[in-house]
N, C-alpha and C. Protein backbone atom coordinates (compact mmCIF):
# COMPACT_ATOMS: atom_id res chain seq x y z
N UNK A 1 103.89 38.01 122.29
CA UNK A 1 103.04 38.33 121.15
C UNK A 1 101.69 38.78 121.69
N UNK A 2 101.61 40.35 121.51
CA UNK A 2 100.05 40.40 122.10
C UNK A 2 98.98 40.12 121.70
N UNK A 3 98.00 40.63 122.05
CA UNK A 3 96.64 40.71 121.30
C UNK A 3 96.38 41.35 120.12
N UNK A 4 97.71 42.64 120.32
CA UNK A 4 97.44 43.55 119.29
C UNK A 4 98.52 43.53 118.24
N UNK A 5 99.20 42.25 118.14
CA UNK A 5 100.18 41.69 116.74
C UNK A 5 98.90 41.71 115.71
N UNK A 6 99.75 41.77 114.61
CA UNK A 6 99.29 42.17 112.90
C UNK A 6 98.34 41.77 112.69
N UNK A 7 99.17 40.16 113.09
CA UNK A 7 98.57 38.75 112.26
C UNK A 7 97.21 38.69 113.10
N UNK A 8 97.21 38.79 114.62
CA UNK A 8 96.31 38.61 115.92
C UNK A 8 94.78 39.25 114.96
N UNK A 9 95.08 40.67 114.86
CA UNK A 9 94.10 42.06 114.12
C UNK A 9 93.80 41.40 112.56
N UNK A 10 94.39 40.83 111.72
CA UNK A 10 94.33 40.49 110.51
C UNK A 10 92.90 39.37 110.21
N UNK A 11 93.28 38.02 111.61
CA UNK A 11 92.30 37.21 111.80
C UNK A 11 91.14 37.86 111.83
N UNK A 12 91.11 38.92 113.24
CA UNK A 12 89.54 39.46 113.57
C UNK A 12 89.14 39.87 112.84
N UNK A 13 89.63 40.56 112.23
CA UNK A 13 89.17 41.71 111.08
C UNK A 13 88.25 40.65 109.83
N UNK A 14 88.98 39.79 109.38
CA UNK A 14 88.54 38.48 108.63
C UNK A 14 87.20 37.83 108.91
N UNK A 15 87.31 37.49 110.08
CA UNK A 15 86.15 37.19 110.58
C UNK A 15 84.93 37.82 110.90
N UNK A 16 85.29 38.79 111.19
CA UNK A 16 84.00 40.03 111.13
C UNK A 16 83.67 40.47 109.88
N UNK A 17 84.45 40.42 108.77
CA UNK A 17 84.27 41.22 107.31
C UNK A 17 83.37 40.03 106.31
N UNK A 18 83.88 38.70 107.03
CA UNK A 18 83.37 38.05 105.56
C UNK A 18 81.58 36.86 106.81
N UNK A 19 82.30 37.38 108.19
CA UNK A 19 80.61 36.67 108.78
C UNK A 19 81.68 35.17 109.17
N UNK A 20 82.54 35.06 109.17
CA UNK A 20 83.36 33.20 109.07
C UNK A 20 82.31 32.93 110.52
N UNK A 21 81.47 31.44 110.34
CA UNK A 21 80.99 31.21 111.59
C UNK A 21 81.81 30.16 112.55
N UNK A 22 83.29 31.12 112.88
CA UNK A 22 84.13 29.87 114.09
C UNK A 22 83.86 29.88 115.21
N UNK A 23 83.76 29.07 115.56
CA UNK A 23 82.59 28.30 116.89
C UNK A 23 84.24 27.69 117.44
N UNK A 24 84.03 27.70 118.33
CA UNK A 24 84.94 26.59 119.57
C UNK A 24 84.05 25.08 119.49
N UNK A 25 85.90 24.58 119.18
CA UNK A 25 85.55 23.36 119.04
C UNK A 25 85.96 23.04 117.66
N UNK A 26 86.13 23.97 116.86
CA UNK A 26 86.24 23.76 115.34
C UNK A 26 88.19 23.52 115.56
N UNK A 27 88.71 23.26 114.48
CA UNK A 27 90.09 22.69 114.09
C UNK A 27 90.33 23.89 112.90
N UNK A 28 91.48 24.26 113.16
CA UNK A 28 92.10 24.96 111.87
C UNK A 28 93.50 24.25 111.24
N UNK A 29 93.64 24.76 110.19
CA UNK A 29 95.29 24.45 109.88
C UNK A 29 95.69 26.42 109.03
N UNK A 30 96.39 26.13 109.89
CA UNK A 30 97.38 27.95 109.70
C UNK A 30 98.63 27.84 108.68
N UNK A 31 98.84 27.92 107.56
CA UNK A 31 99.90 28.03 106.64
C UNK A 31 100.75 29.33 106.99
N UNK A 32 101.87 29.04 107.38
CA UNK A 32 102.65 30.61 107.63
C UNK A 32 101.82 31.12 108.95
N UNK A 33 102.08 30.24 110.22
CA UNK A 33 101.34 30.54 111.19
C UNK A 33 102.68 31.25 111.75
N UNK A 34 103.72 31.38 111.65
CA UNK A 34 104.90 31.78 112.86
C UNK A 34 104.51 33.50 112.76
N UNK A 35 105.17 34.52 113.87
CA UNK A 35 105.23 34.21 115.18
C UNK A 35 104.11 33.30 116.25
N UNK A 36 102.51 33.75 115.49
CA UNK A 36 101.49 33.19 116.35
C UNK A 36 100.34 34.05 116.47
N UNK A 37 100.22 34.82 115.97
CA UNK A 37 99.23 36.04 116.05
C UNK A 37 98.06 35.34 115.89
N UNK A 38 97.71 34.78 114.52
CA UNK A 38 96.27 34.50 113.92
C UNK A 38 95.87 33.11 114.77
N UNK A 39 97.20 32.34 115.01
CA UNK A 39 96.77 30.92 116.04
C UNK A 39 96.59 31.39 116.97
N UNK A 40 97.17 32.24 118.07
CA UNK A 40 96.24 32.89 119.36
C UNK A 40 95.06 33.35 119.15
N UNK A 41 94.63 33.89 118.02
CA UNK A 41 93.48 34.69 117.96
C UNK A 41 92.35 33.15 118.01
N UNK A 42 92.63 32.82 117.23
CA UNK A 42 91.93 31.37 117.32
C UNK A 42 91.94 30.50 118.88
N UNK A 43 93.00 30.24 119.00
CA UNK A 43 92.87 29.02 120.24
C UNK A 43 91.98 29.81 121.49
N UNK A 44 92.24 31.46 121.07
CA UNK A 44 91.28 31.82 122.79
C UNK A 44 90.09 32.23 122.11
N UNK A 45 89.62 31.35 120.71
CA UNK A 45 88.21 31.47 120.65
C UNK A 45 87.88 29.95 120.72
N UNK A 46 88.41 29.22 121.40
CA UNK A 46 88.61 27.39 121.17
C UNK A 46 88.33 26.61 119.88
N UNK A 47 89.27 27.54 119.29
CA UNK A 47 89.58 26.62 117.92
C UNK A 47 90.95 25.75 118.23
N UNK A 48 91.18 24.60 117.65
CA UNK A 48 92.59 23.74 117.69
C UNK A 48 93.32 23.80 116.78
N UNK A 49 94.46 24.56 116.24
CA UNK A 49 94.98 25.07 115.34
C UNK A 49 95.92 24.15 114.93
N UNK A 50 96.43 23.60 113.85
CA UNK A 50 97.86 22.79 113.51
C UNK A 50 98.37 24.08 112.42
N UNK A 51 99.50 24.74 113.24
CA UNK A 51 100.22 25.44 112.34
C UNK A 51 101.41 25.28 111.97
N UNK A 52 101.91 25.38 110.69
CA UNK A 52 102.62 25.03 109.67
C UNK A 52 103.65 26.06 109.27
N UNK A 53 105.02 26.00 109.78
CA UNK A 53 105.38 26.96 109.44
C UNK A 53 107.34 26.81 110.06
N UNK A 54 108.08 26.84 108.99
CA UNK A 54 109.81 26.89 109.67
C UNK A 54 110.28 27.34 110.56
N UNK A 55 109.84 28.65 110.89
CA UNK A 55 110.54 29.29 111.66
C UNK A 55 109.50 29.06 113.02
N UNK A 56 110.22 29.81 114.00
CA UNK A 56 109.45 29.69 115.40
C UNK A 56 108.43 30.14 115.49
N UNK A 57 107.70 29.92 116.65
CA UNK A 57 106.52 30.37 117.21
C UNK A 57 106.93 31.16 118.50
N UNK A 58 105.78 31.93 118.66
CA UNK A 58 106.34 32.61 120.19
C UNK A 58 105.46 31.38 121.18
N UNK A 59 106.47 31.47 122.17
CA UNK A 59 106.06 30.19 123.31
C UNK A 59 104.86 30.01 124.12
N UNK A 60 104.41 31.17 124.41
CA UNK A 60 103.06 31.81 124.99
C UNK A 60 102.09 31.46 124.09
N UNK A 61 101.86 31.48 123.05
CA UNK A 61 100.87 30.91 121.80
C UNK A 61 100.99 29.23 121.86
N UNK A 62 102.30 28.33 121.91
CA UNK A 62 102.35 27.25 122.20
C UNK A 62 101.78 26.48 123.40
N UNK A 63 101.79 27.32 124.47
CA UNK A 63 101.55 26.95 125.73
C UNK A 63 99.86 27.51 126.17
N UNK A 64 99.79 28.52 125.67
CA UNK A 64 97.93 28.76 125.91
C UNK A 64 97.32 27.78 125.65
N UNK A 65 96.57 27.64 126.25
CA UNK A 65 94.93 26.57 126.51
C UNK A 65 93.63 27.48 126.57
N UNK A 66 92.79 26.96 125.07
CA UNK A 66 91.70 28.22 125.09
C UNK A 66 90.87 27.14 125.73
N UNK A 67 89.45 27.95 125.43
CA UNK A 67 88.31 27.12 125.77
C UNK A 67 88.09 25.84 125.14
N UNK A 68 87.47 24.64 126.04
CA UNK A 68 87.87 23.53 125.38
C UNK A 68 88.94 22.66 125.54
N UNK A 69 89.98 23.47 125.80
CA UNK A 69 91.45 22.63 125.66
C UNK A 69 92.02 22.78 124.49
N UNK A 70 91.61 24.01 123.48
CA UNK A 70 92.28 23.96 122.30
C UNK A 70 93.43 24.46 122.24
N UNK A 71 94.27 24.13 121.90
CA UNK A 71 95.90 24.28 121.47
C UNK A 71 96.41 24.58 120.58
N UNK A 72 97.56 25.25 119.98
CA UNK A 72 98.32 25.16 118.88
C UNK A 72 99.72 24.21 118.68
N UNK A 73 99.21 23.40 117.70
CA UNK A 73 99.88 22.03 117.28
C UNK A 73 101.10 23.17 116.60
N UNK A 74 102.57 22.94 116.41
CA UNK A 74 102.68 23.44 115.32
C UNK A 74 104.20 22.62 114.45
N UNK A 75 103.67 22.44 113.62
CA UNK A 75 104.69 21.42 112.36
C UNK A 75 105.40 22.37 111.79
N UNK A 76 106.89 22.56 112.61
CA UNK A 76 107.98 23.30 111.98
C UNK A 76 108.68 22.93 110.96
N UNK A 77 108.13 22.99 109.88
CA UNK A 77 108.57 22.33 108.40
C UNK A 77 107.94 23.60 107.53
N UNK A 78 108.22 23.56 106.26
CA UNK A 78 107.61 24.12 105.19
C UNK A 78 106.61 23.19 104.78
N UNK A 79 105.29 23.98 104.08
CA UNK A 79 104.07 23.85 104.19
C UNK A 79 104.24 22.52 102.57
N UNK A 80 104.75 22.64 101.76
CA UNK A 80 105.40 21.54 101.21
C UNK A 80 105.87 20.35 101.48
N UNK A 81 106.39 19.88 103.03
CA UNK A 81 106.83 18.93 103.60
C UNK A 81 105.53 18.26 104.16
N UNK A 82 104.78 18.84 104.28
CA UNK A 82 103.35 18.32 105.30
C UNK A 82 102.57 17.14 104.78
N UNK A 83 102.58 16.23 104.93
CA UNK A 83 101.71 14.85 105.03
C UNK A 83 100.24 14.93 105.36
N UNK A 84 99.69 14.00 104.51
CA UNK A 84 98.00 14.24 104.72
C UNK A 84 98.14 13.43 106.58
N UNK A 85 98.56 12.32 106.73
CA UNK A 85 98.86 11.60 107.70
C UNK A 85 99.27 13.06 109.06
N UNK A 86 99.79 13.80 109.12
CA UNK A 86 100.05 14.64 110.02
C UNK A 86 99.11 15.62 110.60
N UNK A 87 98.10 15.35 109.61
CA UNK A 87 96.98 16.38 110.24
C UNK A 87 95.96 15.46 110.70
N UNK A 88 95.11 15.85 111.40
CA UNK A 88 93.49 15.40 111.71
C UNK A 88 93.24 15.27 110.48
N UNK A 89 91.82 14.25 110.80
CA UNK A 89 91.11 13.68 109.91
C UNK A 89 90.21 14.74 109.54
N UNK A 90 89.63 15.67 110.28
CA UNK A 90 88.95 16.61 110.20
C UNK A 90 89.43 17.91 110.54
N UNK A 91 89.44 19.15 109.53
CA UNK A 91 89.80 20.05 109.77
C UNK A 91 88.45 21.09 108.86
N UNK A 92 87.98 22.09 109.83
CA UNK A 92 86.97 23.14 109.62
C UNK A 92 87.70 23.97 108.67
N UNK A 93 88.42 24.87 109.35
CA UNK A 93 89.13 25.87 108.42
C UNK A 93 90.58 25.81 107.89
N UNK A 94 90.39 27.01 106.65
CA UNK A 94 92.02 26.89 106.30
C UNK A 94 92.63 28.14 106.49
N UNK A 95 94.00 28.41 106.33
CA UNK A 95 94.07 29.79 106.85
C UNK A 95 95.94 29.82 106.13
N UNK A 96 95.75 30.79 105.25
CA UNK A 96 96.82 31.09 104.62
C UNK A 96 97.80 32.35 104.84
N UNK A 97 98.66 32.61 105.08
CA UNK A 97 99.33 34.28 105.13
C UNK A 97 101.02 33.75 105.30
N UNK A 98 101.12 33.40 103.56
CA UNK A 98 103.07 32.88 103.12
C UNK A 98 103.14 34.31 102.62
N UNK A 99 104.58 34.04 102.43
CA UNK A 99 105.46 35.16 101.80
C UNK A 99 105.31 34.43 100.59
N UNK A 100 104.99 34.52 99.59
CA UNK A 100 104.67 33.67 98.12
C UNK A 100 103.83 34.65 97.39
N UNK A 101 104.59 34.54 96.08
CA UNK A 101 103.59 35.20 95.16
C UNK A 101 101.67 34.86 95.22
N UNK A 102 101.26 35.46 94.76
CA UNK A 102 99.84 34.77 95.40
C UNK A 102 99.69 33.35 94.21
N UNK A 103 99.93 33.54 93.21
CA UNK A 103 100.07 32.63 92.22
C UNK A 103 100.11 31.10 92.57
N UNK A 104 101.58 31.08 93.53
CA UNK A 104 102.56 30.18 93.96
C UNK A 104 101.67 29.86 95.33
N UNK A 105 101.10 30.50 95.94
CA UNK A 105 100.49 30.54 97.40
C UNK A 105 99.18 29.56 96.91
N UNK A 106 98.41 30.20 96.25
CA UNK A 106 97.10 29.64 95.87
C UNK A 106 97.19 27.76 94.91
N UNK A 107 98.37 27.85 94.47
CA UNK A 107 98.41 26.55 94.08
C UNK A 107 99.10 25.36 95.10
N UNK A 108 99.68 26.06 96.13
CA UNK A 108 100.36 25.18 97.27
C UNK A 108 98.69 24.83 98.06
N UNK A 109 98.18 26.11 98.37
CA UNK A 109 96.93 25.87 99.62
C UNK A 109 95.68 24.58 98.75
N UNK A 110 95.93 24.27 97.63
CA UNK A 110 94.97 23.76 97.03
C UNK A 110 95.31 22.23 97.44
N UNK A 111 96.33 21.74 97.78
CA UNK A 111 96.34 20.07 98.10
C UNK A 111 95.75 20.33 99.60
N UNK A 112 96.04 21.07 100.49
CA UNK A 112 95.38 20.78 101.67
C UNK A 112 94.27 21.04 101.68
N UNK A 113 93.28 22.12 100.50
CA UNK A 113 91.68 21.86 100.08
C UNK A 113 91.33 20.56 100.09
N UNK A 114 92.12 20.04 98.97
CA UNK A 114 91.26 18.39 98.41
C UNK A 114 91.60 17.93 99.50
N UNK A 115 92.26 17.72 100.44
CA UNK A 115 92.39 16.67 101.63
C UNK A 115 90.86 16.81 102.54
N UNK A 116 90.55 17.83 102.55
CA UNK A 116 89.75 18.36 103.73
C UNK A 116 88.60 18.98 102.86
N UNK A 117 87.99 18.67 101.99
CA UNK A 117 87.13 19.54 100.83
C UNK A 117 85.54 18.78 101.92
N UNK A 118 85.36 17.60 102.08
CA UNK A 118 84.46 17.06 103.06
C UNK A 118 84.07 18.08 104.13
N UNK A 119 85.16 18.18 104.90
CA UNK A 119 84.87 19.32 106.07
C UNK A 119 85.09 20.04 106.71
N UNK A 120 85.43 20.81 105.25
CA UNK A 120 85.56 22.22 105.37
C UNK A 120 84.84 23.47 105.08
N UNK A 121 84.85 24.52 106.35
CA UNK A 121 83.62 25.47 106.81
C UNK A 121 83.99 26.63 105.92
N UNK A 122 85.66 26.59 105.63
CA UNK A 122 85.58 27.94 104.47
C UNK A 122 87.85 28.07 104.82
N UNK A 123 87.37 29.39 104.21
CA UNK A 123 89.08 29.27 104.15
C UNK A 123 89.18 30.86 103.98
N UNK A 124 90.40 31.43 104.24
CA UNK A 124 90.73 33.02 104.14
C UNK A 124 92.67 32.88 104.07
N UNK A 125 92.28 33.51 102.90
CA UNK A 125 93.80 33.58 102.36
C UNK A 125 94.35 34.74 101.99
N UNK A 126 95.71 34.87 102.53
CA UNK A 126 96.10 36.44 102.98
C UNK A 126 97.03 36.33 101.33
N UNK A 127 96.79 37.10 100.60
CA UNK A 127 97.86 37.16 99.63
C UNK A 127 98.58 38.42 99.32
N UNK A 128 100.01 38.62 99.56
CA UNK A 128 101.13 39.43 99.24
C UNK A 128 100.68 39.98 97.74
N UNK A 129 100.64 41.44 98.40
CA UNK A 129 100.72 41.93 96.60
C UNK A 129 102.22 42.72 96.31
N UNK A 130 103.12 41.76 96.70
CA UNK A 130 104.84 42.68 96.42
C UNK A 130 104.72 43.13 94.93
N UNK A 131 103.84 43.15 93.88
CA UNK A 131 103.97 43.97 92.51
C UNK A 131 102.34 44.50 92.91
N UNK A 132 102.08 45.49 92.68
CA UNK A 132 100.59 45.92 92.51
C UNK A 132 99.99 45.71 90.94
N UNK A 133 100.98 44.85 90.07
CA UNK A 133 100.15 44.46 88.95
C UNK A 133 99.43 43.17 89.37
N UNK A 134 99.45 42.58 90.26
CA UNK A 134 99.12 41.55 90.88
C UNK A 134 97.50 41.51 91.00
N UNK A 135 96.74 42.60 91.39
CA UNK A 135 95.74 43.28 91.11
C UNK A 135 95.06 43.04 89.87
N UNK A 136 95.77 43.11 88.99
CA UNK A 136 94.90 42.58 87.65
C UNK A 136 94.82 41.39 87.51
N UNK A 137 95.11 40.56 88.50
CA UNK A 137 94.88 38.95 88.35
C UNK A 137 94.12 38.44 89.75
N UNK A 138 93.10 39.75 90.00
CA UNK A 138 92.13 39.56 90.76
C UNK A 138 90.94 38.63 90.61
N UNK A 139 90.25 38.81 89.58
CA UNK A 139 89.58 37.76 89.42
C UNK A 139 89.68 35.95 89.06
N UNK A 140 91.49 35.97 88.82
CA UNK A 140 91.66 34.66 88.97
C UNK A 140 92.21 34.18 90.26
N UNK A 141 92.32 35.11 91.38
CA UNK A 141 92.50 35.00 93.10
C UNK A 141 91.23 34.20 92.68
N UNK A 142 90.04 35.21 92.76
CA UNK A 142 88.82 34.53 93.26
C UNK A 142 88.54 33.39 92.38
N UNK A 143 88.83 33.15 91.21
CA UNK A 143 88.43 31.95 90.60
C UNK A 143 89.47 30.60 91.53
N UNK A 144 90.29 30.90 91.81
CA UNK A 144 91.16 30.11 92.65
C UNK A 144 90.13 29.66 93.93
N UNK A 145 89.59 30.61 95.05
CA UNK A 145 88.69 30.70 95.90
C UNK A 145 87.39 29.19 95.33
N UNK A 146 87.10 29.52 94.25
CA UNK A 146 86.20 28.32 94.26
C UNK A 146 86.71 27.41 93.39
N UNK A 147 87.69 27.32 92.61
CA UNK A 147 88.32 25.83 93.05
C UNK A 147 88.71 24.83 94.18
N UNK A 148 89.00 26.09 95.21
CA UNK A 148 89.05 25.32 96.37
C UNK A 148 87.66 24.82 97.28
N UNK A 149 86.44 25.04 96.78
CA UNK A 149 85.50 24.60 97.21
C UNK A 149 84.50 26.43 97.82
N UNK A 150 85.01 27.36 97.83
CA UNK A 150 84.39 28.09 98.38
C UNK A 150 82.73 28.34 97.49
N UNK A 151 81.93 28.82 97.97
CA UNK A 151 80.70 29.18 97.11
C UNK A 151 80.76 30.49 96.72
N UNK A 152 81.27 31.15 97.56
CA UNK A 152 81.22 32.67 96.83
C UNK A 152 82.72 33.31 97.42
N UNK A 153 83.28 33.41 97.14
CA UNK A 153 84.93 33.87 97.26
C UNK A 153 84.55 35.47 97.27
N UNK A 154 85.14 35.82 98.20
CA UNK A 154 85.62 37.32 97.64
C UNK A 154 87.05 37.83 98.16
N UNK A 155 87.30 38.85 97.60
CA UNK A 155 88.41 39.56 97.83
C UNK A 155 88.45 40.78 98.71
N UNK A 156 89.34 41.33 99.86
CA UNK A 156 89.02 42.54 100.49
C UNK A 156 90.46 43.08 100.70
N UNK A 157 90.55 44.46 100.81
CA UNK A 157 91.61 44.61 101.86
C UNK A 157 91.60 44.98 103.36
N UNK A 158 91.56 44.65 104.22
CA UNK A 158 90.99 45.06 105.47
C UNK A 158 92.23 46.29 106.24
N UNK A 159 91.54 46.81 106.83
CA UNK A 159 92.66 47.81 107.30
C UNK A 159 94.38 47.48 107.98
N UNK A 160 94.00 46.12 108.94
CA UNK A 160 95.39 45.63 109.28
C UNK A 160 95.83 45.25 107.96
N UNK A 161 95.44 45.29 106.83
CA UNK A 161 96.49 44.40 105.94
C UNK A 161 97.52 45.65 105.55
N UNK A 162 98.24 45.16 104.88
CA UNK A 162 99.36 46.63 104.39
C UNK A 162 99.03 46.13 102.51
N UNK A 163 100.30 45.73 102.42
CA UNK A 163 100.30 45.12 100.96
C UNK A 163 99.88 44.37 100.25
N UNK A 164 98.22 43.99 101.14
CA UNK A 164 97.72 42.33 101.15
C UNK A 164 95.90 42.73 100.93
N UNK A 165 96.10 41.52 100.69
CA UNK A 165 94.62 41.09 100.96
C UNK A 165 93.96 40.05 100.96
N UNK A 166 92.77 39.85 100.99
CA UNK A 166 92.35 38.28 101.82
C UNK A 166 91.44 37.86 100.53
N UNK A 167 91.39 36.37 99.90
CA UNK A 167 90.46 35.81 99.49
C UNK A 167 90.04 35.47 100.60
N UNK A 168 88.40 34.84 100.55
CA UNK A 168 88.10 34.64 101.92
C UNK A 168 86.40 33.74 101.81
N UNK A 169 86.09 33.12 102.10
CA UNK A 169 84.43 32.68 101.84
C UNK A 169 84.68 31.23 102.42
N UNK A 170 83.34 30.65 102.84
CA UNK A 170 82.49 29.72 103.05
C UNK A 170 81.96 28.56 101.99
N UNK A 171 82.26 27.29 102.25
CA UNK A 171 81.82 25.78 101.29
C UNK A 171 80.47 25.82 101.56
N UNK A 172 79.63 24.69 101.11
CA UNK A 172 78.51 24.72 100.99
C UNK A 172 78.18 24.14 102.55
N UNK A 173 79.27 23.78 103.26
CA UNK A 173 79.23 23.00 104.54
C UNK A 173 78.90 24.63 105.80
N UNK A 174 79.91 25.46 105.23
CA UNK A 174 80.00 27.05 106.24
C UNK A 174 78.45 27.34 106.12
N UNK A 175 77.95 27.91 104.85
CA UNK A 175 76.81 27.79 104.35
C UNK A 175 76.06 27.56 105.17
N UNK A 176 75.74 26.37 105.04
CA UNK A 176 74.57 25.82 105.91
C UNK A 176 74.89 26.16 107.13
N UNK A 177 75.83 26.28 108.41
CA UNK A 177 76.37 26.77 109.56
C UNK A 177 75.95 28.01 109.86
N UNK A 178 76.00 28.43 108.84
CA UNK A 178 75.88 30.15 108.98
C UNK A 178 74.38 30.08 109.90
């Protein structure tokens, strides 16, 4: 999985578009992390990723050591099976990109909000638009965005995305970081 996988380009792009301030040292949890793109992009910025996801990972993403010693944890289960008990006590970011209606996506990512609403730096959520009427239920993406704690949510499509696009913003915790 190179540098230049989807998911790898999808992260950066994210992070440069919305300002996310990830620092090494911070903890993520990756929903729909398999093959490994967006968790490499992370661990060789020394973030510690726990990604969540059935199918495999590529092994090279398992086995990298970024700066720090950060790693990718990853809980081969569906993101439904996951236990508050299985993650750290502390997790910075959240990081979404299922095959799920965004509907269905945005109401799954919301229990691992309230777990982590304390300390968490922000969140970016990739949502499938397989109908482009999906689009007209843009502004309840972003009303979703700050239920989950964000302060200012927005929506983008960034060039790696195809059929997608990212809710994406910072808690009042990123905020102050910034």
């Amino acid at each position: 999985l190179p540098i230049s996988s989807r998911a790898y380009r999808k992260l950066e792009e994210v992070i440069a578009a919305f300002d996310l301030p990830v620092r090494s040292g911070d903890a993520a949890l990756e929903l729909g992390a398999a093959p490994g793109g967006a968790a490499y992009a992370l661990v060789r910025r020394g973030v510690s990723v726990i990604a969540v996801d059935p199918a495999e990972m590529a092994p090279h993403v398992l086995a990298f050591v970024g700066p720090g010693g950060a790693r990718v944890t990853h809980l081969r289960m569906p993101m439904d099976e996951v236990q508050r008990a299985m993650l750290p006590a502390r997790l910075q970011w959240l990081l979404m990109d299922v095959h799920l209606a965004p509907q269905v996506a945005l109401r799954a990512v919301g229990r691992f909000a309230a777990w982590q609403r304390r300390n968490l730096f922000g969140a970016a959520l990739t949502l499938k638009l397989n109908q482009w009427s999906f689009m007209d239920q843009l502004d309840r993406f972003i009303a979703s965005g700050r239920e989950l704690g964000l302060v200012d949510p927005r929506a983008r499509q960034l060039p790696a995305h195809r059929q997608e696009l990212v809710v994406a913003g910072l808690t009042q915790l990123g905020v102050r970081r910034r």
